[in-house]
C-alpha atoms as a PDB file:
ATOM      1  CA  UNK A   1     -27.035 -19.143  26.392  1.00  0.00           C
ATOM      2  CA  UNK A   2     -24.837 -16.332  26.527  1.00  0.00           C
ATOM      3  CA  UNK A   3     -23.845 -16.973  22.863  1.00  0.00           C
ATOM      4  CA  UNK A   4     -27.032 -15.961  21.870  1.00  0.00           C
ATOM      5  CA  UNK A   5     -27.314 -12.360  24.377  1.00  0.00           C
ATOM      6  CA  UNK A   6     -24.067 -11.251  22.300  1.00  0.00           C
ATOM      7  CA  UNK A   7     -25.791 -12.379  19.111  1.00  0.00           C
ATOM      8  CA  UNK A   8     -28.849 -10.091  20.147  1.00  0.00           C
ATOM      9  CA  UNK A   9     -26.536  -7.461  21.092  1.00  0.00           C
ATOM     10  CA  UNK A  10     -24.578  -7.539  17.630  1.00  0.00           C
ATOM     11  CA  UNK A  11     -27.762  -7.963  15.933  1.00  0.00           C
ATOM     12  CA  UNK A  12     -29.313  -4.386  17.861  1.00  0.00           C
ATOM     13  CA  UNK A  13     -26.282  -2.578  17.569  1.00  0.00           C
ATOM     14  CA  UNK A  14     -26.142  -3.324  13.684  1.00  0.00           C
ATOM     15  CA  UNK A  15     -30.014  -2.289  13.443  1.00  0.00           C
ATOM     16  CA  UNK A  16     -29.263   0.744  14.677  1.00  0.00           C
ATOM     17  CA  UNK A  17     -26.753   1.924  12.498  1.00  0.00           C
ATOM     18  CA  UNK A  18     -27.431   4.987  10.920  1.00  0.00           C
ATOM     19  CA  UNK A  19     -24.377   5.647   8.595  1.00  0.00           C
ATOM     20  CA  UNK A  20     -22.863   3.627   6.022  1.00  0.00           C
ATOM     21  CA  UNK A  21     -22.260  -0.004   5.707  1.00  0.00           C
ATOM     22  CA  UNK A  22     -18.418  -1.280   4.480  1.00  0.00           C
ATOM     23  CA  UNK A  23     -18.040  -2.604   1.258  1.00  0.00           C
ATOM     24  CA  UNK A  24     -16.211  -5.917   0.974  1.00  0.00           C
ATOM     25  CA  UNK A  25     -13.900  -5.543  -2.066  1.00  0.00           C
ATOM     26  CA  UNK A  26     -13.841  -7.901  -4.395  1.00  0.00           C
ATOM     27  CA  UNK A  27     -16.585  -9.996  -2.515  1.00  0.00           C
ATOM     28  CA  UNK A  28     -19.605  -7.526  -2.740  1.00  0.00           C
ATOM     29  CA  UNK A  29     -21.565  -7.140  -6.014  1.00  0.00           C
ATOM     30  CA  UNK A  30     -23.461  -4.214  -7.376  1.00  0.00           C
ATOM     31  CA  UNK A  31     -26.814  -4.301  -6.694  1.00  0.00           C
ATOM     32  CA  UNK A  32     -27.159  -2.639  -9.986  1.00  0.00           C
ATOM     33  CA  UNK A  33     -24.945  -4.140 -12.790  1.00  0.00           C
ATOM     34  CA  UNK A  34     -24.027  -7.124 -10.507  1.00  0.00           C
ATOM     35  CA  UNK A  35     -20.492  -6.288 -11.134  1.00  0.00           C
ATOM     36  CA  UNK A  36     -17.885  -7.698  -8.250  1.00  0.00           C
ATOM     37  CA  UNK A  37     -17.228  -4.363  -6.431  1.00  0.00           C
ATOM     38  CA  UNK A  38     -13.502  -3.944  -7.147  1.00  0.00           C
ATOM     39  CA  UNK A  39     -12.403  -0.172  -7.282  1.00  0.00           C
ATOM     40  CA  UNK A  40     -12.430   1.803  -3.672  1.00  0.00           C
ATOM     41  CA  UNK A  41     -12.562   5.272  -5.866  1.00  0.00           C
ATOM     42  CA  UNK A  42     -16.187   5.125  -7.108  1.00  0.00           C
ATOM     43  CA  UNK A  43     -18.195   2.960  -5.045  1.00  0.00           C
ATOM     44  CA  UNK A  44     -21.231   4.258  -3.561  1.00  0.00           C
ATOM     45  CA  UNK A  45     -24.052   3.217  -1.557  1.00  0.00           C
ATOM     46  CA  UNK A  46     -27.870   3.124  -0.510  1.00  0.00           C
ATOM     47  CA  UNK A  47     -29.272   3.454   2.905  1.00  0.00           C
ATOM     48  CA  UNK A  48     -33.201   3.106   3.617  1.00  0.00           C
ATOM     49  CA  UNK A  49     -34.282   4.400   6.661  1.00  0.00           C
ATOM     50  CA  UNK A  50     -35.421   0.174   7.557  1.00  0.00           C
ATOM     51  CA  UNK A  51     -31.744  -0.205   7.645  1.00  0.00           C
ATOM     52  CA  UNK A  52     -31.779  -1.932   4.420  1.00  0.00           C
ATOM     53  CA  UNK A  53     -28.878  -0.797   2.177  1.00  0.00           C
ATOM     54  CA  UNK A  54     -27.126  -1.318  -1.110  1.00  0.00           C
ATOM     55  CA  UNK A  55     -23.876  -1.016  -2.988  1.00  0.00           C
ATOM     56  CA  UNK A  56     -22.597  -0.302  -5.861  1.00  0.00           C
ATOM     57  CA  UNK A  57     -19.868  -0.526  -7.701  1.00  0.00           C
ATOM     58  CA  UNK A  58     -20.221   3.371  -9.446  1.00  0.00           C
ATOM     59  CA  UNK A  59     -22.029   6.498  -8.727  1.00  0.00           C
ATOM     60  CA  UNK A  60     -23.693   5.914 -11.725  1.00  0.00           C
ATOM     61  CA  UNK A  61     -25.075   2.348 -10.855  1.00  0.00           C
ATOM     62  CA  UNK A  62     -26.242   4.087  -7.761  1.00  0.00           C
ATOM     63  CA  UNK A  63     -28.455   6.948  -9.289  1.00  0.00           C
ATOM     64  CA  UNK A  64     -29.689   4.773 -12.453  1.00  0.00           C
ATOM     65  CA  UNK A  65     -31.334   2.441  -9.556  1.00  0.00           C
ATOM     66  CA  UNK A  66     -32.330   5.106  -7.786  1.00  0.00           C
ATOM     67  CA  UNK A  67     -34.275   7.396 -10.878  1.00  0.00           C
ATOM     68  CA  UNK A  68     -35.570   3.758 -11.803  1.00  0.00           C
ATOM     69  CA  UNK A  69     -36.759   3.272  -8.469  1.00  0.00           C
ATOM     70  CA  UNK A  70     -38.024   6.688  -7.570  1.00  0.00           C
ATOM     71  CA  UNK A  71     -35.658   6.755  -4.590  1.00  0.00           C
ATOM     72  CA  UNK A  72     -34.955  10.303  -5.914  1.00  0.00           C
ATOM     73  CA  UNK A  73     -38.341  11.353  -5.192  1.00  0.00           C
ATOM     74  CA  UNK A  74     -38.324  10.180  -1.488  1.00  0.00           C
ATOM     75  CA  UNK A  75     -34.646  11.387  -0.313  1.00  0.00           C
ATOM     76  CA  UNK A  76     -36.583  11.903   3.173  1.00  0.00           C
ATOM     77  CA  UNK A  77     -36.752   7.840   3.358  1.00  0.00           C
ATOM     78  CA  UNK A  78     -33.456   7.186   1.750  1.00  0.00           C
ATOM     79  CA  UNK A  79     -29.208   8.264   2.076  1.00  0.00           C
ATOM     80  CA  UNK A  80     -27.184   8.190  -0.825  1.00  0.00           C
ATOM     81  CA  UNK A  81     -23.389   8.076   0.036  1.00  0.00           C
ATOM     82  CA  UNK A  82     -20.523   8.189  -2.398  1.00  0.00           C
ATOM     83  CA  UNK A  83     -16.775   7.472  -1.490  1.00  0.00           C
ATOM     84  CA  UNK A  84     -14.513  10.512  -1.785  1.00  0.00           C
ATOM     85  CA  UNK A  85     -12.035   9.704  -5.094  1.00  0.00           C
ATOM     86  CA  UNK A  86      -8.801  10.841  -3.378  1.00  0.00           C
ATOM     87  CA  UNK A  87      -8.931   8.944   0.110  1.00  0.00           C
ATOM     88  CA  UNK A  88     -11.160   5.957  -0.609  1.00  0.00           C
ATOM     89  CA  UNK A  89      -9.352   3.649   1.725  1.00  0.00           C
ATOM     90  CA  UNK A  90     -10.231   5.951   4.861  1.00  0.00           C
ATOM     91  CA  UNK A  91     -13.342   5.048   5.693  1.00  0.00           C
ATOM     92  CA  UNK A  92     -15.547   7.215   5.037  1.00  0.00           C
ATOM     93  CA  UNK A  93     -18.705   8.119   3.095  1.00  0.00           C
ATOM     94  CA  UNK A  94     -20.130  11.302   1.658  1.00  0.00           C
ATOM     95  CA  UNK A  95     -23.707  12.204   1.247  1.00  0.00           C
ATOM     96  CA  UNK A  96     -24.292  12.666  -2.516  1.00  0.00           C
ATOM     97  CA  UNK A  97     -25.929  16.344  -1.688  1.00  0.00           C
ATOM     98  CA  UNK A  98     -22.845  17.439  -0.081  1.00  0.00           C
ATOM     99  CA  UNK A  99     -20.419  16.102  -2.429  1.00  0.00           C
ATOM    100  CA  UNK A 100     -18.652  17.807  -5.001  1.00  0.00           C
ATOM    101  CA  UNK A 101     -19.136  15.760  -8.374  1.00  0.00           C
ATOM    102  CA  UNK A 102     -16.856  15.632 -11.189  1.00  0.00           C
ATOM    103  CA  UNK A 103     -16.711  14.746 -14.341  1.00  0.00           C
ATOM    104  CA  UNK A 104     -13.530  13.841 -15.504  1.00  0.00           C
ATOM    105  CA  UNK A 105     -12.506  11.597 -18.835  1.00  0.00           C
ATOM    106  CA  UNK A 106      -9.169  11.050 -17.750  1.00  0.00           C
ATOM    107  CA  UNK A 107     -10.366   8.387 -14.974  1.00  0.00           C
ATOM    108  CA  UNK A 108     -12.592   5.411 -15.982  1.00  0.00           C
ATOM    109  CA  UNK A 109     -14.556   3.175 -14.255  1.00  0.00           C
ATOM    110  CA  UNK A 110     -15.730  -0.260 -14.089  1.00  0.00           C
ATOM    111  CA  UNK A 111     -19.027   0.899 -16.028  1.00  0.00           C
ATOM    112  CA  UNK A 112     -16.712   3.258 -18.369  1.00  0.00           C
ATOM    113  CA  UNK A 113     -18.239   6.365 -17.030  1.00  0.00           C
ATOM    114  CA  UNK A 114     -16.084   9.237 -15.692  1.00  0.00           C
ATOM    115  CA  UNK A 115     -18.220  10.893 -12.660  1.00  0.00           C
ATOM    116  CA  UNK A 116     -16.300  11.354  -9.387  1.00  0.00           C
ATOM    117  CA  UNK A 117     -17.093  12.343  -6.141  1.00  0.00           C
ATOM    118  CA  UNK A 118     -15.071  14.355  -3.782  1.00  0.00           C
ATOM    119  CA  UNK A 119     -14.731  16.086  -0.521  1.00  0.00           C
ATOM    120  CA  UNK A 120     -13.852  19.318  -0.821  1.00  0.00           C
ATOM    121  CA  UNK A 121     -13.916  21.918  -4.418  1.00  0.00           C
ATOM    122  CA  UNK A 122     -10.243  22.396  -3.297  1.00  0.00           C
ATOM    123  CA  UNK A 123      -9.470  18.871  -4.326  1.00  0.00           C
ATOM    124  CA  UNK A 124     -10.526  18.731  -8.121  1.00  0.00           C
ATOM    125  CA  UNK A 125      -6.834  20.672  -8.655  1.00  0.00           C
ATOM    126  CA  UNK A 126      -5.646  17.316  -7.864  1.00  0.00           C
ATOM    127  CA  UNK A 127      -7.025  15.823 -10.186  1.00  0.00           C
ATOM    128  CA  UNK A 128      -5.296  15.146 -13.546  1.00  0.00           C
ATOM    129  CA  UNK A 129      -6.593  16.039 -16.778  1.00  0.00           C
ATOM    130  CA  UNK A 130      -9.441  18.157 -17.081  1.00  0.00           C
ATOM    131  CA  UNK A 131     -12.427  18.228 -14.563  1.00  0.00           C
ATOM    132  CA  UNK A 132     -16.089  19.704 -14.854  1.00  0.00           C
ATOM    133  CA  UNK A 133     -17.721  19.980 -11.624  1.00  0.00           C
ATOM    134  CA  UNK A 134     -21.540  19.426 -11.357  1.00  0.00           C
ATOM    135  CA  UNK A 135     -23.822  19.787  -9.616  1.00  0.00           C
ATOM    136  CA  UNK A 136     -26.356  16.828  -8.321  1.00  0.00           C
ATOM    137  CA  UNK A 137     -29.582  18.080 -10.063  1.00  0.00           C
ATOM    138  CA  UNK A 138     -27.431  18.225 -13.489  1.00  0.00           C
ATOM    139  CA  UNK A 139     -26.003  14.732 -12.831  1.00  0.00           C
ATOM    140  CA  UNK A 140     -29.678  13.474 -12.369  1.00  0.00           C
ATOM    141  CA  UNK A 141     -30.680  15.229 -15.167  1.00  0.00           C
ATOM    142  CA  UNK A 142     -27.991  13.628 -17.092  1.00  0.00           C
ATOM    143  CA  UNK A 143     -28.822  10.589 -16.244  1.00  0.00           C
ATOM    144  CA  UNK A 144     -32.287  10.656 -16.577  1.00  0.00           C
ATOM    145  CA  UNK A 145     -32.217  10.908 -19.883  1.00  0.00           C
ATOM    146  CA  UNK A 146     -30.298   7.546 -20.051  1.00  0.00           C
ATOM    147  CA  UNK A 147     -32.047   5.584 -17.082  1.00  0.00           C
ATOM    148  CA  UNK A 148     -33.387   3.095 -19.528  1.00  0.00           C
ATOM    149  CA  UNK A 149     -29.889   1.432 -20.797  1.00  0.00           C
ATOM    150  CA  UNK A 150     -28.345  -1.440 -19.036  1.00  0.00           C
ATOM    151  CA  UNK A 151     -24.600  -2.020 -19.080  1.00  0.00           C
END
């Protein structure tokens, strides 16, 4: 009996997680491209305000789903998070909105696209080769125009 009041604790306590989920490397797949999620540096991931969520293995995975989906148009009911490039290992997520994208050919990912995210403008200096930063509605836009290819 008391194995199942910690099970209905564990089971609360996960419901009512607001932030972030963590991704199991080389165990999760992309909800997108159904990729095994390898690569720390680019994942990102989808929260519903249910507490449903999904990951991905790229930014770009993340916001083709989520222009297919029309997540885009209901950001009230849904969190997009992206994994900072340069401490992926800590932790933490960003929200997309407050992340500083970059586009940057001289680091590929699993998809072979080149979009970054990161945690502070300082950062891009970091970065080697050169970096455009962009902003989220020009990302969208971006990939708007190419929502309907699959990888």
């Amino acid at each position: 009996m008391k194995f199942y009041y910690i099970l209905l604790f564990f089971i609360v306590f996960i419901s009512c997680t607001k932030g972030p989920y963590p991704i199991e490397y080389g165990r999760n797949k992309c909800h997108f491209c159904q990729q095994v999620i390898k690569d720390a540096r680019y994942t990102a991931e989808v929260l519903h305000q249910s507490g449903r969520y999904y990951v991905y293995n790229t930014i770009e995975c993340m916001l083709k789903e989520a222009i297919q989906n029309r997540w885009i148009d209901s950001l009230s009911s849904y969190a997009l998070f992206v994994k900072d490039f340069l401490q992926p290992h800590e932790g933490h997520f960003i929200e997309i909105r407050r992340a500083v994208l970059v586009y940057n050919p001289h680091y590929t990912n699993a998809v072979q696209g080149h979009l970054l995210a990161l945690s502070h403008e300082e950062q891009i200096a970091r970065l080697q080769g050169e970096s455009i930063k962009l902003s989220f509605k020009a990302v969208l836009d971006s990939l708007a125009q190419w929502h309907f290819l699959k990888y």
